[in-house]
C-alpha atoms as a PDB file:
ATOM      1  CA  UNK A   1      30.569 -32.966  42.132  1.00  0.00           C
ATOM      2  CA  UNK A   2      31.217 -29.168  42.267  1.00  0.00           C
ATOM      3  CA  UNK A   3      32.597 -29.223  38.648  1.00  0.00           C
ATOM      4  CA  UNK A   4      28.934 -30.956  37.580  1.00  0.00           C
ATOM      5  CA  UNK A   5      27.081 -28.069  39.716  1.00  0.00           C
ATOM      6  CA  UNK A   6      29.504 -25.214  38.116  1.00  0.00           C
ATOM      7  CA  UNK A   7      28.656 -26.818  34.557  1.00  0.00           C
ATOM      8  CA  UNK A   8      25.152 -27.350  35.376  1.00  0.00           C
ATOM      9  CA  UNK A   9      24.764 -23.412  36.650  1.00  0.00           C
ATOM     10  CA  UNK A  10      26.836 -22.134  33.248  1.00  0.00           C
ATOM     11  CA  UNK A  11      24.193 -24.374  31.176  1.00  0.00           C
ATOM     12  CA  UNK A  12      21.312 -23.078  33.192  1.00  0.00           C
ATOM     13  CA  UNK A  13      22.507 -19.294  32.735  1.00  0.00           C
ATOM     14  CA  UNK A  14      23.375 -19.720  29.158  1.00  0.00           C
ATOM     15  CA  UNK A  15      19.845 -20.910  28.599  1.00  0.00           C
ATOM     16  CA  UNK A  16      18.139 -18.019  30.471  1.00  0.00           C
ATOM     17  CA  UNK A  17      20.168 -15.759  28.574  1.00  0.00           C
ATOM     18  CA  UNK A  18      19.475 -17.325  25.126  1.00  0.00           C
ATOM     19  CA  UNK A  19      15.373 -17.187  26.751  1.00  0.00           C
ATOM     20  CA  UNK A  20      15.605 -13.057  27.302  1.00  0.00           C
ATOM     21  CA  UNK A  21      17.731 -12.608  23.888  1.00  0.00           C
ATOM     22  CA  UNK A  22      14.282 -15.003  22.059  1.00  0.00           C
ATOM     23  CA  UNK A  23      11.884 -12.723  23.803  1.00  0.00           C
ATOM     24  CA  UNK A  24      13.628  -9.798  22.812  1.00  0.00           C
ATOM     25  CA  UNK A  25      14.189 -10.532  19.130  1.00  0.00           C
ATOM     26  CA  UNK A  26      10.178 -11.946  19.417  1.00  0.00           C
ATOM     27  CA  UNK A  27       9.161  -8.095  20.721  1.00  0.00           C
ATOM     28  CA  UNK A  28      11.431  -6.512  18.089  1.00  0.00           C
ATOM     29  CA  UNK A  29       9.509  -8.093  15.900  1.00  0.00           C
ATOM     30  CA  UNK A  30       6.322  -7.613  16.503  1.00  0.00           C
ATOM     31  CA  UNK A  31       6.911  -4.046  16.968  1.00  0.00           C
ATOM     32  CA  UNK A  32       7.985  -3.888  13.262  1.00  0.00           C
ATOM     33  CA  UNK A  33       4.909  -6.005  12.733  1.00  0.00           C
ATOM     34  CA  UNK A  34       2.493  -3.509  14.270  1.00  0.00           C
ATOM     35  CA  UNK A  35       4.722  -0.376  12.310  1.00  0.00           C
ATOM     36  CA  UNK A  36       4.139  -2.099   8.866  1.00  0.00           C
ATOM     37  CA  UNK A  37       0.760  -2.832   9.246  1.00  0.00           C
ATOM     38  CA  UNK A  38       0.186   0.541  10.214  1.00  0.00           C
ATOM     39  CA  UNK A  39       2.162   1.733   7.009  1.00  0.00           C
ATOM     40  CA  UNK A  40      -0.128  -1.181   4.700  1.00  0.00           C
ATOM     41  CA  UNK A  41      -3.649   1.008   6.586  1.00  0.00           C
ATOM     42  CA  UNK A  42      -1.851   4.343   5.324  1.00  0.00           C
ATOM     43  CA  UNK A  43      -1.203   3.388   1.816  1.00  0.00           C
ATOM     44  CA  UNK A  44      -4.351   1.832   1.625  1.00  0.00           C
ATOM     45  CA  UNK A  45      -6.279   5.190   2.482  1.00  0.00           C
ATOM     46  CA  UNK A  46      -3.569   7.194   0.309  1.00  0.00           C
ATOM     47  CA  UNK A  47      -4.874   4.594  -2.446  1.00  0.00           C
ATOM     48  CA  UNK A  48      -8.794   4.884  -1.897  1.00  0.00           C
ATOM     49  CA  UNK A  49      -8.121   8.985  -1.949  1.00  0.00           C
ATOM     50  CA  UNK A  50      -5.701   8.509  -5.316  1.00  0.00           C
ATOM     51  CA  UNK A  51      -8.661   6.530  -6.952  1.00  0.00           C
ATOM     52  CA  UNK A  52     -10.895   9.224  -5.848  1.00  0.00           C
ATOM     53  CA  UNK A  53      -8.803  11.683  -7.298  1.00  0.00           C
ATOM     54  CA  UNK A  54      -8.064   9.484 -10.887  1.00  0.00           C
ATOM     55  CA  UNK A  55     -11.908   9.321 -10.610  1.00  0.00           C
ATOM     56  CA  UNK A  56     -12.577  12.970 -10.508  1.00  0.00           C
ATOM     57  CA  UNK A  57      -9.724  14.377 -13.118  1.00  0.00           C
ATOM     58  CA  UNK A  58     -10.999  11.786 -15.551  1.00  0.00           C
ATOM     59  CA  UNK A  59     -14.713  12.577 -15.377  1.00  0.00           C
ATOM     60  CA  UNK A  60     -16.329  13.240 -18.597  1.00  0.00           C
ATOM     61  CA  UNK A  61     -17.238  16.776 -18.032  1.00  0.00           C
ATOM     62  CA  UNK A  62     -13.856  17.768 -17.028  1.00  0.00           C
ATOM     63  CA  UNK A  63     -12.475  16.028 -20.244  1.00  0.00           C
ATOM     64  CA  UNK A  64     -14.819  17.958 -22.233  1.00  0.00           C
ATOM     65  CA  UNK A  65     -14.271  21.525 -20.639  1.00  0.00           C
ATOM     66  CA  UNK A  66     -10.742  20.626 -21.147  1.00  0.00           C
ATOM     67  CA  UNK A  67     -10.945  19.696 -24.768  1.00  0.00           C
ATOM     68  CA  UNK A  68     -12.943  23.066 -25.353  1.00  0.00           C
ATOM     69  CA  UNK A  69     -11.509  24.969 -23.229  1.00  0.00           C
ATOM     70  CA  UNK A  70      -7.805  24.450 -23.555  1.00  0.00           C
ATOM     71  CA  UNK A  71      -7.746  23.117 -27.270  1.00  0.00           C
ATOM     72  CA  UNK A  72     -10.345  24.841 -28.793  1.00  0.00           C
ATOM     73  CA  UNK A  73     -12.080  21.938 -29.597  1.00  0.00           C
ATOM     74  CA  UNK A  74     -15.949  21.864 -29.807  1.00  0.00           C
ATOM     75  CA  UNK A  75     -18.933  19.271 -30.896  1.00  0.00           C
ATOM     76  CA  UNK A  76     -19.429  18.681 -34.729  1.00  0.00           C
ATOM     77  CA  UNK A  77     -22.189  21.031 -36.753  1.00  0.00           C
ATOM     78  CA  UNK A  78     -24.727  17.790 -37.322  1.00  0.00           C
ATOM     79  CA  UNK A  79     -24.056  17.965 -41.324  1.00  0.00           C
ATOM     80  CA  UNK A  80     -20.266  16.929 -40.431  1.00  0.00           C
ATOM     81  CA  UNK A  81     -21.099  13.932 -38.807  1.00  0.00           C
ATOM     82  CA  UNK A  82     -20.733  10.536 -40.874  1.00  0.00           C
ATOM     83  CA  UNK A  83     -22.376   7.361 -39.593  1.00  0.00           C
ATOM     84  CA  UNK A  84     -20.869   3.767 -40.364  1.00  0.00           C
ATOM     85  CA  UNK A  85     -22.679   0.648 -39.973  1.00  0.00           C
ATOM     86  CA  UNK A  86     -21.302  -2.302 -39.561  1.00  0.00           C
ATOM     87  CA  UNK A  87     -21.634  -4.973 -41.844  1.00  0.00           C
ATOM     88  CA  UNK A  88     -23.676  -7.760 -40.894  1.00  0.00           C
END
């Protein structure tokens, strides 16, 4: 009868300890839950401000200041400009 109590008592305590190392892994991982998804909220404002960026260094006013600017390039005189229609 003792020898069923002792094995009884090591099955018991082997199945607390396997309940703590569960809740442990299950709090491990939700604290690498909670860090990721706080990572996925950063990138996602560090992609709304990149857009806002892409938006604003390919604006058409920019390109054009660049383009004169930069490369010396300016607008047609309107004798130089050729207009093709397509056939229809």
């Amino acid at each position: 009868m003792i020898r069923l109590d002792a094995f009884f008592l090591a099955l018991v305590v082997a199945s607390a300890l396997g309940v703590v190392a569960a809740q442990h892994q299950a709090r491990k991982l939700f604290s690498e839950l909670e860090r990721e998804q706080a990572r996925a909220r950063g990138l996602e404002v560090e992609w709304g401000q990149l857009q806002l960026e892409q938006s604003t260094w390919a604006g058409h006013v920019r390109v054009e200041r660049m383009a004169r600017d930069a490369l010396g390039m300016r607008a047609p005189a309107p004798g130089q400009l050729i207009v093709v229609e397509p056939r229809r």
